[in-house]
Protein backbone atom coordinates (compact mmCIF):
# COMPACT_ATOMS: atom_id res chain seq x y z
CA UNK A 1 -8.42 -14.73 12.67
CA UNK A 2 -8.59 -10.81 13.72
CA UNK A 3 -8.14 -8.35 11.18
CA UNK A 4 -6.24 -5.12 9.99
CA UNK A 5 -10.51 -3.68 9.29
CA UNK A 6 -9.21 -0.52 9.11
CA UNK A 7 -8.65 0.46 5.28
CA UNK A 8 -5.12 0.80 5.45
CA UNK A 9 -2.06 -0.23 3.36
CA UNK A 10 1.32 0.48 5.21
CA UNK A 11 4.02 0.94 2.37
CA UNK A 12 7.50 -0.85 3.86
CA UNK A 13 10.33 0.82 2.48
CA UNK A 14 10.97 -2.47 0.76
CA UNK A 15 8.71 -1.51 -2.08
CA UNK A 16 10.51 1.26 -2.43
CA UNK A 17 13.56 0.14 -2.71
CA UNK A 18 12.46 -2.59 -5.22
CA UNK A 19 11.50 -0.11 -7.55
CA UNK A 20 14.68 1.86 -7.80
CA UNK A 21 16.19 -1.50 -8.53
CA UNK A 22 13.73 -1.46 -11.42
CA UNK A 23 15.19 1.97 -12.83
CA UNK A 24 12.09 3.37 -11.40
CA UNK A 25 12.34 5.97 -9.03
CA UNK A 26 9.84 6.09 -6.29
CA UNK A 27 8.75 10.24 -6.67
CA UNK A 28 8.03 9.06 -10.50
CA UNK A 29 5.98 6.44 -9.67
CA UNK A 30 3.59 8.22 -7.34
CA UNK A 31 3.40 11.61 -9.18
CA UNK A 32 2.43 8.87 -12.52
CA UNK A 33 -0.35 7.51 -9.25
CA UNK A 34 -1.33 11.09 -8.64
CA UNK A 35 -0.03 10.76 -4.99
CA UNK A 36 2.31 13.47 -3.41
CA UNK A 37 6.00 12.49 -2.96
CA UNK A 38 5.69 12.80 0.96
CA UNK A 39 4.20 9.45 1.11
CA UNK A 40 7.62 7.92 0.25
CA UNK A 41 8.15 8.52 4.47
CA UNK A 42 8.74 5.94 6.67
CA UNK A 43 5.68 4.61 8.28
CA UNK A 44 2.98 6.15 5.27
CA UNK A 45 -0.30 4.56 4.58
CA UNK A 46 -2.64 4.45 1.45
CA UNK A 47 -6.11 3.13 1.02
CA UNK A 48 -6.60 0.03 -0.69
CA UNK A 49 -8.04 2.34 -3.81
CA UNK A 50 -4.59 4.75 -3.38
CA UNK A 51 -2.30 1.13 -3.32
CA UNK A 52 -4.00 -0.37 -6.55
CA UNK A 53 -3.42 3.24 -8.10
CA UNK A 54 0.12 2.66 -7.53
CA UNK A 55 0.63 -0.54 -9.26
CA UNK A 56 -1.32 0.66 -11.82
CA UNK A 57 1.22 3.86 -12.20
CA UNK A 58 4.15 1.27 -12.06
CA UNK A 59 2.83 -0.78 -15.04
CA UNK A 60 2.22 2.24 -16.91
CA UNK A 61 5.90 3.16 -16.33
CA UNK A 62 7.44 -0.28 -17.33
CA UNK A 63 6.62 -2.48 -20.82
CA UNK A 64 8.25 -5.21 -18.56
CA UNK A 65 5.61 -7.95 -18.53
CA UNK A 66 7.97 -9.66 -15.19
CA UNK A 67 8.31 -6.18 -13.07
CA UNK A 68 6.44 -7.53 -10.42
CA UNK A 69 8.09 -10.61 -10.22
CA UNK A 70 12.16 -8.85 -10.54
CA UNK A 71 10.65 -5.69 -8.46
CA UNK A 72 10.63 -8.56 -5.30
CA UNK A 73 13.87 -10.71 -6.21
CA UNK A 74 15.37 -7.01 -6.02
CA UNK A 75 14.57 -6.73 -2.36
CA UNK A 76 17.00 -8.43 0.67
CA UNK A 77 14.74 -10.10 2.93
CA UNK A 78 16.60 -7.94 5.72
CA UNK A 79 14.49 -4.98 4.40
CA UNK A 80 11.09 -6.34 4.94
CA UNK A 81 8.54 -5.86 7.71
CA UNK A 82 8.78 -8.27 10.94
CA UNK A 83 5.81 -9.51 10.14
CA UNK A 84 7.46 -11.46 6.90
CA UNK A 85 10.61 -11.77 8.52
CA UNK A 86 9.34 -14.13 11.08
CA UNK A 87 8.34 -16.21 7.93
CA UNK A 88 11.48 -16.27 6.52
CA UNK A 89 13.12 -17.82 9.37
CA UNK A 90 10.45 -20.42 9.99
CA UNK A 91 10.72 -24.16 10.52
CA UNK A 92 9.26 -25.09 7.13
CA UNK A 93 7.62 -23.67 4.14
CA UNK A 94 3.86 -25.00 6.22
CA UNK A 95 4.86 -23.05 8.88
CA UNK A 96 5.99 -19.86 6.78
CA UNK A 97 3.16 -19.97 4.93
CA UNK A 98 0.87 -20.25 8.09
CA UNK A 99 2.94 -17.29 9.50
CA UNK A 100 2.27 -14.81 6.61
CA UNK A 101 -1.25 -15.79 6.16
CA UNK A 102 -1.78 -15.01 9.87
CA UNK A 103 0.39 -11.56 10.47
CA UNK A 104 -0.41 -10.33 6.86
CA UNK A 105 -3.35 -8.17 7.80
CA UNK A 106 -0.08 -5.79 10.13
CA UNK A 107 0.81 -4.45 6.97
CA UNK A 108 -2.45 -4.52 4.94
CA UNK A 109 -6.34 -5.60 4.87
CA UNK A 110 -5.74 -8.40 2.97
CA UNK A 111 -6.69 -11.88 3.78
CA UNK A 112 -4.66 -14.97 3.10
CA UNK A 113 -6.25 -18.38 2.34
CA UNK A 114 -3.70 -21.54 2.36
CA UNK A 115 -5.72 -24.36 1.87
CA UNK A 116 -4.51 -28.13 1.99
CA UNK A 117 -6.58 -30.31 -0.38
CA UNK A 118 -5.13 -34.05 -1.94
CA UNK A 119 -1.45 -33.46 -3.11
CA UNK A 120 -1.68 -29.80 -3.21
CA UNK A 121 -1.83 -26.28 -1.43
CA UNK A 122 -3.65 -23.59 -2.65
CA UNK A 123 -2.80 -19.74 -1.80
CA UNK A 124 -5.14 -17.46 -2.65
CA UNK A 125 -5.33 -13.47 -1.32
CA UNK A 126 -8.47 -11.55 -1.03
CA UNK A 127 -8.43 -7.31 -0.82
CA UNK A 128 -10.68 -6.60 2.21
CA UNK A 129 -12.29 -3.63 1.06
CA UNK A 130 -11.09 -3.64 -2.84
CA UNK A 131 -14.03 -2.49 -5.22
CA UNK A 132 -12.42 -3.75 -8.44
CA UNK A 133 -10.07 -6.40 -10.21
CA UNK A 134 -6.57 -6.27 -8.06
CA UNK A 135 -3.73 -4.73 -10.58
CA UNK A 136 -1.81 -7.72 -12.05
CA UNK A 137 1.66 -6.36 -11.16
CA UNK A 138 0.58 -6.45 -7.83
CA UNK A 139 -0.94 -10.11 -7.46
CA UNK A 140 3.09 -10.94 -9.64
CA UNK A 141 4.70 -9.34 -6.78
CA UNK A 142 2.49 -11.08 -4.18
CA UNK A 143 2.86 -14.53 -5.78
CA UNK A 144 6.88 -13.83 -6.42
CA UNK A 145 7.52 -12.71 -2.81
CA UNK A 146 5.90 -16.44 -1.85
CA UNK A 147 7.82 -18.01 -4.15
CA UNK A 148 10.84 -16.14 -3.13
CA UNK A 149 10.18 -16.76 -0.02
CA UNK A 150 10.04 -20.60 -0.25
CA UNK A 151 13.04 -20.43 -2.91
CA UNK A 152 15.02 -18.39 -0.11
CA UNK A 153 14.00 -20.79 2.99
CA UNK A 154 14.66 -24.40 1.38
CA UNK A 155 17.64 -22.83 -0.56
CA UNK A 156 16.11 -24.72 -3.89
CA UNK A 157 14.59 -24.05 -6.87
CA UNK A 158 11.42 -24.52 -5.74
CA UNK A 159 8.77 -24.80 -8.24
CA UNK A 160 5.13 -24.35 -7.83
CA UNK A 161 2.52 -26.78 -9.58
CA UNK A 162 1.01 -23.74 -11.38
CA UNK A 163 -0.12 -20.60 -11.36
CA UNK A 164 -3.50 -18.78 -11.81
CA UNK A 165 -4.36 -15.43 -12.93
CA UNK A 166 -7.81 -13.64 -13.89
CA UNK A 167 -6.59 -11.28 -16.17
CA UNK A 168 -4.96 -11.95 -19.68
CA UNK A 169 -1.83 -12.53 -19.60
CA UNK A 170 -1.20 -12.59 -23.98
CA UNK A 171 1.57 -13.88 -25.86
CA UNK A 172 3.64 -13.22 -22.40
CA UNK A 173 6.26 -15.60 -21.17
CA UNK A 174 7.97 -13.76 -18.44
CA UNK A 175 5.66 -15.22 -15.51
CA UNK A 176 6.25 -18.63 -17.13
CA UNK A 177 9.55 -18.29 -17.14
CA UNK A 178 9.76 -17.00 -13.54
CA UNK A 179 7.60 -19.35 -11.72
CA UNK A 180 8.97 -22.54 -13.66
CA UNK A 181 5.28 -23.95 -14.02
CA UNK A 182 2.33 -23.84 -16.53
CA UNK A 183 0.59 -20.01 -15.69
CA UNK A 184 -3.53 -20.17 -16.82
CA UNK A 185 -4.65 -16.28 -17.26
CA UNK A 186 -8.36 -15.63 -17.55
CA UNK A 187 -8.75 -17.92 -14.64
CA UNK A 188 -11.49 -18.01 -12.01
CA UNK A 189 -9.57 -16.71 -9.42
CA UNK A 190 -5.79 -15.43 -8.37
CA UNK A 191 -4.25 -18.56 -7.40
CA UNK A 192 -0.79 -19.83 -6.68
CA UNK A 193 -0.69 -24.08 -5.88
CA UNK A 194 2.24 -25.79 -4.01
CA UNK A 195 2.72 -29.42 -3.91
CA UNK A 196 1.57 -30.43 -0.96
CA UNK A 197 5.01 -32.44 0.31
CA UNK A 198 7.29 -29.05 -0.57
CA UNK A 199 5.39 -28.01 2.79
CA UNK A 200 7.33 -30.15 4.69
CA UNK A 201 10.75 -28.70 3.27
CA UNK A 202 12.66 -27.77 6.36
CA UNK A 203 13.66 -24.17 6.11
CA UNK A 204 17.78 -23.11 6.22
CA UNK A 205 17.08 -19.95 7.45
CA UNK A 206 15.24 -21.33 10.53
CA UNK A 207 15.82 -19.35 13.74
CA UNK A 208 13.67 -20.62 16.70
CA UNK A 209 15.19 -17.72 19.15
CA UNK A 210 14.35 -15.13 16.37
CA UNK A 211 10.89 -16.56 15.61
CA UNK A 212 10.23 -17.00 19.75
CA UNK A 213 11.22 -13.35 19.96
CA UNK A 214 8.96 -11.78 17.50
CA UNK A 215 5.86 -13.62 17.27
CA UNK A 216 4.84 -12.30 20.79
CA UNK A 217 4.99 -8.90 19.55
CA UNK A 218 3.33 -9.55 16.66
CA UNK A 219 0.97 -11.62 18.22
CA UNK A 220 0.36 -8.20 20.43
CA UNK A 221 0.19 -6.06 17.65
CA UNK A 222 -2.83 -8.28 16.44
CA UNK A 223 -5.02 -8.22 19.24
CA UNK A 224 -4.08 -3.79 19.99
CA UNK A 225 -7.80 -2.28 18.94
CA UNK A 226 -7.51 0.29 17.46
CA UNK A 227 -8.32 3.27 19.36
CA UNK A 228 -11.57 4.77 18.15
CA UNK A 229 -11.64 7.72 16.03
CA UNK A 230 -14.35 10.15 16.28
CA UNK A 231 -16.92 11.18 13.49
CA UNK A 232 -15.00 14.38 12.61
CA UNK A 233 -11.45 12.45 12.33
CA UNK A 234 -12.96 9.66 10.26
CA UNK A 235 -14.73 12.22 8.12
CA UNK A 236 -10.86 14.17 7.68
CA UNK A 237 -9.31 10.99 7.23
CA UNK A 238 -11.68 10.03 3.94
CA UNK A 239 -11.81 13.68 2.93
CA UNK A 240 -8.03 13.76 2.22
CA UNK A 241 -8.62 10.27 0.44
CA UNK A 242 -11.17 11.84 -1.71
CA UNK A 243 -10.32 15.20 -2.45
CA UNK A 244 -8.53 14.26 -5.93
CA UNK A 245 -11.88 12.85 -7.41
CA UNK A 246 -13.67 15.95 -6.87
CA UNK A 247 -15.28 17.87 -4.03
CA UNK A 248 -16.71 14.76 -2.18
CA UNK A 249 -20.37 15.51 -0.74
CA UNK A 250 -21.50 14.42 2.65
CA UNK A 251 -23.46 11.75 1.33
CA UNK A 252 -20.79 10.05 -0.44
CA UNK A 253 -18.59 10.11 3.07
CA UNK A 254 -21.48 8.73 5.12
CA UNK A 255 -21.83 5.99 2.74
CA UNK A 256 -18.34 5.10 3.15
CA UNK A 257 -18.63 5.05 6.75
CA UNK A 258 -22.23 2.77 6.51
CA UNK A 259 -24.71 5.49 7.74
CA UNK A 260 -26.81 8.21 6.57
CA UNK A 261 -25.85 11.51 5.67
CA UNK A 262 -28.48 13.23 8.01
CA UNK A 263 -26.90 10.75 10.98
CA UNK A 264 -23.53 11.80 10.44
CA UNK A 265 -24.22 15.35 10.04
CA UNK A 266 -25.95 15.01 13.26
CA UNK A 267 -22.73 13.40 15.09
CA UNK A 268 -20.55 16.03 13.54
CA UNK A 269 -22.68 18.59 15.05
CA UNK A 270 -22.54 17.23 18.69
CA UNK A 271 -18.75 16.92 18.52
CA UNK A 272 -18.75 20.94 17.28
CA UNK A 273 -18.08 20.88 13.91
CA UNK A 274 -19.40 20.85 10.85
CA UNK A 275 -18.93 19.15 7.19
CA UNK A 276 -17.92 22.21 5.37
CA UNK A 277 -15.26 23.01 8.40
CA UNK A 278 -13.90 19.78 7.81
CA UNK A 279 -13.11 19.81 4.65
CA UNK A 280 -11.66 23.09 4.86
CA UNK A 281 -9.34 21.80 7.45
CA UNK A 282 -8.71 18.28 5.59
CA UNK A 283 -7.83 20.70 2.15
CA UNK A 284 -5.31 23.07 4.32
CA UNK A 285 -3.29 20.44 5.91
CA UNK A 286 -2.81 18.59 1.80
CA UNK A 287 -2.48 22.21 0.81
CA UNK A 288 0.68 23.00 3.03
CA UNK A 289 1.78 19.06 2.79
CA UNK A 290 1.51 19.70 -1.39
CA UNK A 291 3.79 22.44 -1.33
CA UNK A 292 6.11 21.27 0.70
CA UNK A 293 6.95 18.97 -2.15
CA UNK A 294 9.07 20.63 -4.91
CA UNK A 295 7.89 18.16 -7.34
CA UNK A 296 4.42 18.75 -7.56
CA UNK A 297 3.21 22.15 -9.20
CA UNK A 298 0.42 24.44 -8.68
CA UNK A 299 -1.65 22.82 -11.21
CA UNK A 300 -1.20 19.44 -9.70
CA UNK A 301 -2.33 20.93 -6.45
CA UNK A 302 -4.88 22.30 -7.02
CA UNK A 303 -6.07 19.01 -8.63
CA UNK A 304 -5.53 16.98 -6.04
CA UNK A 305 -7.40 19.35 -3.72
CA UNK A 306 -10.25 18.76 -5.67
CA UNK A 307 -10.80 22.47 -6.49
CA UNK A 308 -12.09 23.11 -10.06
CA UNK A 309 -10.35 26.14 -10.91
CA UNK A 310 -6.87 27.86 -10.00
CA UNK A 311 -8.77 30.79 -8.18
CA UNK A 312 -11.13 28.73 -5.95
CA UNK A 313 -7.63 27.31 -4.72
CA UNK A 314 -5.67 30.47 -4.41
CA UNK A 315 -9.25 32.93 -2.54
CA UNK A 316 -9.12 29.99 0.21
CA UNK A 317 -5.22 29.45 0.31
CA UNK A 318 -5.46 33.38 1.39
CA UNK A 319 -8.22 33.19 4.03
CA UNK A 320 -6.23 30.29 5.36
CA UNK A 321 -2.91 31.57 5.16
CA UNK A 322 -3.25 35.11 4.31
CA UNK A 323 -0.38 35.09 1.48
CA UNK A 324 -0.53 33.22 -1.44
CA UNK A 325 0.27 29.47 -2.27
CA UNK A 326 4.07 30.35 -3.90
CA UNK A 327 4.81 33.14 -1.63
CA UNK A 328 4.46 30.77 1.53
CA UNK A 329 6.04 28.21 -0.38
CA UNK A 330 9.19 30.09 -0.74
CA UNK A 331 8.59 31.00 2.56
CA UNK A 332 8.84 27.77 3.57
CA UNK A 333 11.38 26.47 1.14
CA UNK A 334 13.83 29.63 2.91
CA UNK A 335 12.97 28.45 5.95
CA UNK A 336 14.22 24.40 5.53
CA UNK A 337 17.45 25.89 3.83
CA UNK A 338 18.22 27.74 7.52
CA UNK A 339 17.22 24.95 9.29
CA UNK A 340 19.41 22.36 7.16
CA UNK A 341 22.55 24.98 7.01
CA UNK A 342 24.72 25.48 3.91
CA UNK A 343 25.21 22.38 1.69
CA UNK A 344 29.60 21.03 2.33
CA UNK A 345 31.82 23.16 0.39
CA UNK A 346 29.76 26.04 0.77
């Protein structure tokens, strides 16, 4: 099966939208992730490391033990992606499950093993390029949206045989009582098992003339290589992934990108550049994105640029922009109230 490689995570406005239904509003949730408030855009992407920072921020900003299971009953089915539409308007739960497995890299690098064995099906996602445990709000929400997704299709109550989850789940009863099944924490693996006949339960949602429309384009959208970046771009792109940890040394970016840093120093060379450019460049365009964001305050920013000290920030903000960081913000604040036009009433 080809894959998303790319270490990407595109955020559908779904997840959004699930979260406000949780009393959570989206701006909260990535200031708690350390992520600017831009990102709530149509069409933004994270790393896998930026995602799982996100779910973390949501637990920390709910004591609900089930908000990754309600966060996905919150969301209409309308809302989501094509690529998990198509599923929802399979033939069967088999073929739904076949479909998501198979277009689920479109939206992230995440792999999805359905495996038939005996009487039962076993569903089990793997992170492409995660380095740690996956957040357990975000393996509920994965697990739910199956389940919800099966519930949905067959229009039953569709229980699973059980579920499986690595981490320790306590005296907690909300999964229990969401998935209808025994839950095991401080399993092996992340694991959610289907009978094996609920596979053949015929979907009520089934469109064939919806399903022959979009799996073409998503079957296009699979095999579009991506066009490749050059040395200086890639090295941008990580630098503004980074940045918040610190100033990030060339070493540390070469690793990332499986070569040496002499080798990549020399490629960033022959395209005319050079490391120190580029991370000037990668810290001005966050700098001007930052403060284009109300919420987020000078102190934030400058964290998040990876700068150790208020002045370091504000010396380059001046050779960049020759004013300083809040005069061109209110600057540029002025200048979106012109272009917007009075407020009604006004």
């Amino acid at each position: 099966m080809a894959i998303q490689s790319a270490d990407q995570v595109k955020i559908p406005q779904a997840i959004w939208i699930g979260l406000t239904a949780l009393g959570i509003r989206p701006a909260e949730a990535l200031r708690q992730a350390r992520l600017p408030a831009a990102l709530v855009a149509k069409g933004s992407a994270l790393t896998t490391e930026q995602f799982f920072g996100l779910w973390q921020a949501i637990g920390q900003l709910t004591a609900d033990p089930a908000a990754g299971n309600k966060l996905v009953t919150g969301i209409d089915p309308s809302q989501l992606p094509p690529s998990l539409i198509a599923a929802y308007h399979a033939r069967d739960l088999r073929d739904a499950l076949a479909r998501v497995a198979r277009f689920k890299h479109l939206c992230a690098p995440e792999l999805l093993h359905v495996t038939e064995d005996g009487d039962t099906c076993v569903v089990e996602p793997e992170w492409v390029h995660a380095d740690r445990e996956v957040p357990g709000l975000l393996v509920d929400a994965t697990f739910s949206s199956l389940v919800e997704l099966a519930r949905k299709g067959t229009r039953t109550e569709l229980r699973p045989v059980r579920v499986e989850l690595k981490r320790d789940g306590g005296k907690s009863e909300a999964q229990r009582e969401f998935y209808g099944c025994p839950v095991r924490f401080r399993s092996t693996g992340n694991r959610l098992v289907f009978r094996r006949e609920d596979l053949d339960l015929p979907f009520a949602s089934y469109n064939a003339e919806l399903v022959e429309m979009l799996t073409p384009q998503l079957e296009l959208a699979s095999k579009v290589p991506s066009p490749k970046a050059t040395a200086s771009e890639q090295v941008r792109r990580l630098l503004r992934q980074f940045l918040s940890a610190g100033r990030p040394e060339i070493e540390a970016v070469a690793k990332e990108l499986g070569m040496s840093g002499r080798t990549l120093q020399r490629r960033i060379t022959e395209e005319g550049s050079t490391f120190r450019d580029l991370l000037s460049q990668a810290r001005r365009e966050l700098a001007q994105e930052y403060l284009g964001d109300p919420g987020l305050d000078l102190k934030e920013i400058v964290y998040l640029l990876g700068y150790e000290d208020a002045p370091s920030f504000y010396r380059a903000f001046r050779h960049w922009e020759g004013t300083t960081p809040a005069i061109w913000r209110s600057r540029r604040s002025r200048v979106e109230h012109d272009r917007l036009g009075p407020s009604p009433g006004h």
